[in-house]
N, C-alpha and C. Protein backbone atom coordinates (compact mmCIF):
# COMPACT_ATOMS: atom_id res chain seq x y z
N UNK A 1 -2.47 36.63 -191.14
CA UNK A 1 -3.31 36.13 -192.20
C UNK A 1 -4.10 34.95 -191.66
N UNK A 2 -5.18 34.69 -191.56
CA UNK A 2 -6.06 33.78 -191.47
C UNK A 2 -6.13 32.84 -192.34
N UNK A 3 -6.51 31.13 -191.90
CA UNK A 3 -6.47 30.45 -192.84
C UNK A 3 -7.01 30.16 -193.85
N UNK A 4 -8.44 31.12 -193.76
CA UNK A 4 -9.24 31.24 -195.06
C UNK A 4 -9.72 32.39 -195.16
N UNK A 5 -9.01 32.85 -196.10
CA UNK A 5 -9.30 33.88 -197.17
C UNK A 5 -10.29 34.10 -197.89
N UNK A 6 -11.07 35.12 -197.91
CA UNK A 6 -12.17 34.77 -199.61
C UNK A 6 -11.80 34.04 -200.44
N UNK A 7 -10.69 34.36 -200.96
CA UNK A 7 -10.85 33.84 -202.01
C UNK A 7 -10.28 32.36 -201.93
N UNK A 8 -9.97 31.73 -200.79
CA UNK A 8 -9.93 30.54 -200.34
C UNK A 8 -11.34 30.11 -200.36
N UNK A 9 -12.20 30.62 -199.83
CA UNK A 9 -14.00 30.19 -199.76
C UNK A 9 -14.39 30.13 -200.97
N UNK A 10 -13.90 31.24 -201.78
CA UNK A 10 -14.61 31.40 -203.01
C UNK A 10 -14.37 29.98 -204.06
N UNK A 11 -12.71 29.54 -203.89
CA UNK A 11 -12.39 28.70 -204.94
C UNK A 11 -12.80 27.29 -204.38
N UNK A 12 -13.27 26.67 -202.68
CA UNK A 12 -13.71 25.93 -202.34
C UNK A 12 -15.37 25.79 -203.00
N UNK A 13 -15.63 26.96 -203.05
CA UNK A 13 -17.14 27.22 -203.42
C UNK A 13 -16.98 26.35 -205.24
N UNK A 14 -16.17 27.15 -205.58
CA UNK A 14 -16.14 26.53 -206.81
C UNK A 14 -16.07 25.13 -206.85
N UNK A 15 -15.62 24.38 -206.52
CA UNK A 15 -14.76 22.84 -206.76
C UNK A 15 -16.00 21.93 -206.47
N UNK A 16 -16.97 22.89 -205.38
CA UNK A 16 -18.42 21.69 -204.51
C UNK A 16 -19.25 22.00 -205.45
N UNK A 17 -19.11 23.45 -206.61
CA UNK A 17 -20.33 23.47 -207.18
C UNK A 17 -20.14 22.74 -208.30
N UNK A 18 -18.84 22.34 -208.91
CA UNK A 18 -18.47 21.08 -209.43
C UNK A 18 -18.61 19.55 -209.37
N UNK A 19 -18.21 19.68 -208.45
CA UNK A 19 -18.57 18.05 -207.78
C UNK A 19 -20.19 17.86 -207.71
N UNK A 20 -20.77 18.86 -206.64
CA UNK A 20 -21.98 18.35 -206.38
C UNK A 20 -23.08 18.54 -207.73
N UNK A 21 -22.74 19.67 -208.49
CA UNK A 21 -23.89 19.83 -209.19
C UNK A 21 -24.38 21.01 -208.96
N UNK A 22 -25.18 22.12 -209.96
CA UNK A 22 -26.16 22.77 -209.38
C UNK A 22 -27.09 22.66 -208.77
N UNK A 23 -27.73 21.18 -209.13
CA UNK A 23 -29.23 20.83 -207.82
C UNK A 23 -28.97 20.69 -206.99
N UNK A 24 -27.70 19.74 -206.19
CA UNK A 24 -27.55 19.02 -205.23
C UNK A 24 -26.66 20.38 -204.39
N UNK A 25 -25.96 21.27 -205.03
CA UNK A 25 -25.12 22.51 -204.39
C UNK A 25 -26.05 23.03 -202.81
N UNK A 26 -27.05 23.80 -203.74
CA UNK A 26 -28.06 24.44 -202.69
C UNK A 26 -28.32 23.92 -201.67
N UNK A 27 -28.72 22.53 -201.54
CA UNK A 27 -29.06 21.44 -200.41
C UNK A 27 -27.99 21.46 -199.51
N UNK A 28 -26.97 21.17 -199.93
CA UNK A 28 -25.25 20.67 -199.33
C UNK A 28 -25.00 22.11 -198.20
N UNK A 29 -25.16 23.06 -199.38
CA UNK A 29 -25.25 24.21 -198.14
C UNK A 29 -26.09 24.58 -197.24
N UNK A 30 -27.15 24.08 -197.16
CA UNK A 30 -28.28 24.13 -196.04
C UNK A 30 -28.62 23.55 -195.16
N UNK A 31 -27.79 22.17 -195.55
CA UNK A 31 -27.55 21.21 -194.65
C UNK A 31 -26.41 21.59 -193.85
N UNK A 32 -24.95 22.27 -194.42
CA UNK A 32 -23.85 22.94 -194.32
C UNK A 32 -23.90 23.69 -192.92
N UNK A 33 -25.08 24.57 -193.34
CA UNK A 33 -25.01 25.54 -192.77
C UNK A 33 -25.82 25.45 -190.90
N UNK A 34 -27.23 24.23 -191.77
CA UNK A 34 -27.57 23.71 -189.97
C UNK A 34 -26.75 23.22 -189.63
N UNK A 35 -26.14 22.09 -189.61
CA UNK A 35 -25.01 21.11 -188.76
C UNK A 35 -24.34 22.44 -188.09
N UNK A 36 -23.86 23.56 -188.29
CA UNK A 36 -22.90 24.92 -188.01
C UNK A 36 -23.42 25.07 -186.77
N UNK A 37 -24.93 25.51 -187.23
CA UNK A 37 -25.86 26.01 -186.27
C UNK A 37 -25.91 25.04 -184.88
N UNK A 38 -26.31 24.20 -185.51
CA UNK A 38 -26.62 23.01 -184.00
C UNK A 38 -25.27 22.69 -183.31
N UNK A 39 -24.21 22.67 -183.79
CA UNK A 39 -22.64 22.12 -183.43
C UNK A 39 -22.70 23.60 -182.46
N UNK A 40 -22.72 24.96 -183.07
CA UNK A 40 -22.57 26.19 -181.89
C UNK A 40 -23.34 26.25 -181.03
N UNK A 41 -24.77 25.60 -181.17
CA UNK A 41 -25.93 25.52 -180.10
C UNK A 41 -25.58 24.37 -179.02
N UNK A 42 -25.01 23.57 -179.45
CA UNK A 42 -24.10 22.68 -178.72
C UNK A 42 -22.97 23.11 -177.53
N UNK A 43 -22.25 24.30 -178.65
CA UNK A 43 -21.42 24.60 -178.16
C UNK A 43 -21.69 25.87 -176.81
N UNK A 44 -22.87 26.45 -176.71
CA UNK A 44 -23.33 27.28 -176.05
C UNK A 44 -24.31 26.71 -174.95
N UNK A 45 -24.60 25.59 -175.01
CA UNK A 45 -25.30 24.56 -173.89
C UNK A 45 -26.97 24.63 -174.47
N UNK A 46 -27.52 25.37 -175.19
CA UNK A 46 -28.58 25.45 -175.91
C UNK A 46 -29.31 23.73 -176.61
N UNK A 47 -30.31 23.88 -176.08
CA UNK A 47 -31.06 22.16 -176.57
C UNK A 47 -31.42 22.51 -177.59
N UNK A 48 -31.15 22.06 -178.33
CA UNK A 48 -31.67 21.99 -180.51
C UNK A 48 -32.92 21.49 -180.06
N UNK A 49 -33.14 20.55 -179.09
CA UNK A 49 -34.95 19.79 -179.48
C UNK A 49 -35.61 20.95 -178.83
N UNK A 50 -35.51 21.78 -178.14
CA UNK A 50 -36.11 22.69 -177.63
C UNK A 50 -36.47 24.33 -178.59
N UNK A 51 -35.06 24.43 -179.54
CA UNK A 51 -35.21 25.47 -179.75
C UNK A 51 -36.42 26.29 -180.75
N UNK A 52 -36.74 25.13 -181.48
CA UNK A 52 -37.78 25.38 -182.70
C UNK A 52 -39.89 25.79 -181.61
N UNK A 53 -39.49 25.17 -180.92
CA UNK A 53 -40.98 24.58 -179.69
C UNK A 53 -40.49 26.07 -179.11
N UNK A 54 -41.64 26.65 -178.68
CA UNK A 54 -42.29 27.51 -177.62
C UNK A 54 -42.44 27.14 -176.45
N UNK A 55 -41.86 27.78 -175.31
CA UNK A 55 -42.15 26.92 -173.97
C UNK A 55 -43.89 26.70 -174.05
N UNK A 56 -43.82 25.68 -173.23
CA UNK A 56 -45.18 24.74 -172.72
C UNK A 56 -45.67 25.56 -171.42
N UNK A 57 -47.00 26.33 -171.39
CA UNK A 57 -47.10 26.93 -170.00
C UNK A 57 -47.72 25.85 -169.44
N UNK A 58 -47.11 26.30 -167.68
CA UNK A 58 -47.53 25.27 -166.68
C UNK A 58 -48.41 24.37 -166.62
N UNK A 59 -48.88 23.04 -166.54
CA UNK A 59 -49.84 23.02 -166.06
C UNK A 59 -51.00 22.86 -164.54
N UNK A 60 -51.85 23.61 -164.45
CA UNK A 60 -52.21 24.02 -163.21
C UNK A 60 -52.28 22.71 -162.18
N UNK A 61 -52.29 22.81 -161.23
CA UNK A 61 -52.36 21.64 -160.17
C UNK A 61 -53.35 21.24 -160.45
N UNK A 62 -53.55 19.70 -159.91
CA UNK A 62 -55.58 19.02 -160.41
C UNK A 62 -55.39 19.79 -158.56
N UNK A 63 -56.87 20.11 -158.48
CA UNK A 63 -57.62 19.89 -157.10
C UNK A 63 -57.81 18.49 -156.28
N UNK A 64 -57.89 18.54 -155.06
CA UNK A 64 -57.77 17.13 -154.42
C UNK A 64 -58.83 16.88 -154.23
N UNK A 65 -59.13 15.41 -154.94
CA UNK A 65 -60.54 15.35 -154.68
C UNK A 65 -61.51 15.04 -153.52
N UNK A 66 -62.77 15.69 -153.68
CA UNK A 66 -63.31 16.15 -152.31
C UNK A 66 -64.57 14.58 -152.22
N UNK A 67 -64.72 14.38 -151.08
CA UNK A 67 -65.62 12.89 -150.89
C UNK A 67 -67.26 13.69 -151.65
N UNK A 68 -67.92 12.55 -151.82
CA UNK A 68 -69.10 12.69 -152.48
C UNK A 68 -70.07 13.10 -151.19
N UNK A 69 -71.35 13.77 -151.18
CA UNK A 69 -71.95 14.30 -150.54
C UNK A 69 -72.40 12.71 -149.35
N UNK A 70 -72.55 12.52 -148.14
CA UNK A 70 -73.66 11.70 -148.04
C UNK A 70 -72.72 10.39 -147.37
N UNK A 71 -71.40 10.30 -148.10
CA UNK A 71 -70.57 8.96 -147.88
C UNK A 71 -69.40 9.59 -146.90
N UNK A 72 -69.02 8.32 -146.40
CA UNK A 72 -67.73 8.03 -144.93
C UNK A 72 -66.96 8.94 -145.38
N UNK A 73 -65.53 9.36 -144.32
CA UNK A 73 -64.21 9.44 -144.87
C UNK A 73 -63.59 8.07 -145.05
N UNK A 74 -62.60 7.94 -145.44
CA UNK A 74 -61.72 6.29 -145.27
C UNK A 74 -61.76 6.26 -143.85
N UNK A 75 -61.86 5.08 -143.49
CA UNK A 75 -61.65 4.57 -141.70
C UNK A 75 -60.03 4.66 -141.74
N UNK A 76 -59.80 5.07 -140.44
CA UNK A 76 -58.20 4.78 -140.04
C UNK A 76 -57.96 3.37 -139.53
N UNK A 77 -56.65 3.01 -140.23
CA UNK A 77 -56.22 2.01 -139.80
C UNK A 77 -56.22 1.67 -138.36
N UNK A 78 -56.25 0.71 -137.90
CA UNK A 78 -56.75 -0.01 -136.04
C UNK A 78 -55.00 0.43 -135.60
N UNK A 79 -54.75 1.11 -134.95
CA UNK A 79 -53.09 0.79 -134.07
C UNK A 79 -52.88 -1.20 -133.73
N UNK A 80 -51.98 -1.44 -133.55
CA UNK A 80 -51.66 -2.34 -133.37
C UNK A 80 -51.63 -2.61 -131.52
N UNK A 81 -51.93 -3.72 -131.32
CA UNK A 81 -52.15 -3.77 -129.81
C UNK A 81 -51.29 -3.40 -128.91
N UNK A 82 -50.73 -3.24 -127.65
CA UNK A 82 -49.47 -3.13 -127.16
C UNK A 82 -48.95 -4.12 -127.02
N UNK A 83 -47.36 -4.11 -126.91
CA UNK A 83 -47.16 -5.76 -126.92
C UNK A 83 -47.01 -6.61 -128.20
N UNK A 84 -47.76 -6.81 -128.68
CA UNK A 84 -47.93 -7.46 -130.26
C UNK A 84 -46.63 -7.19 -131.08
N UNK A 85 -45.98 -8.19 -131.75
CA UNK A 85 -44.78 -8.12 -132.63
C UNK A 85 -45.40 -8.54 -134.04
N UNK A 86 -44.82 -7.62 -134.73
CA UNK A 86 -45.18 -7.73 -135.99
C UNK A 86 -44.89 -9.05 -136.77
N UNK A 87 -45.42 -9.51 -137.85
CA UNK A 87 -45.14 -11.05 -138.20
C UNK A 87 -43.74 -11.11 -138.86
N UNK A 88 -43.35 -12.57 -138.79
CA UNK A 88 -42.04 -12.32 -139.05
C UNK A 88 -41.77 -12.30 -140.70
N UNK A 89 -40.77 -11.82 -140.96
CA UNK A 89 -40.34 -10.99 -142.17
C UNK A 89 -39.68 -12.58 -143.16
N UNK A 90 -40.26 -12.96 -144.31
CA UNK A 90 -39.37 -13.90 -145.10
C UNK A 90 -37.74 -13.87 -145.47
C-alpha cells in the first residue's frame, strides 16, 4: 500500500479547499504544481532559466578589420639592441 491513496489526496484536497478558499485554492495549486515541476527539473540537471527561452543561434564571427585604402600597416616594434638589459623592475 502506498502512502497516499486517493482518497488520501482527495480528503487533503478537501481540508486546502477549506482553509484556502475557493479563490485562493486554484492559485495554491499552480503554484503547487510549478515548484513540482522546477524541484524535478532540478532534479534531472535541466536549467529552469533556460527552459521557457529558445536557444539563441550563434553569433557569426565579426571579420578582422582590413586597413583603409592608401594608409601604413602598424610599424613593428625596434628589437632591442644586443647587449642592452632591460630596465630594472620596481
Amino acid at each position: 500500500m502506498s502512502i497516499l491513496s486517493p482518497i488520501h489526496i482527495v480528503f487533503l484536497a478537501a481540508i486546502a479547499l477549506l482553509v484556502l478558499g475557493p479563490k485562493r485554492f486554484p492559485e495554491f495549486t499552480k503554484m503547487l504544481g510549478n515548484s513540482v515541476r522546477e524541484f524535478r527539473d532540478v532534479l534531472n540537471g535541466v536549467n529552469p532559466m533556460n527552459v521557457d527561452q529558445p536557444a539563441a543561434p550563434a553569433a557569426p564571427a565579426a571579420p578582422e578589420p582590413q586597413p583603409l585604402a592608401g594608409t601604413a600597416p602598424p610599424a613593428e616594434p625596434e628589437p632591442a639592441p644586443v647587449g642592452a638589459s632591460a630596465p630594472p623592475a620596481d
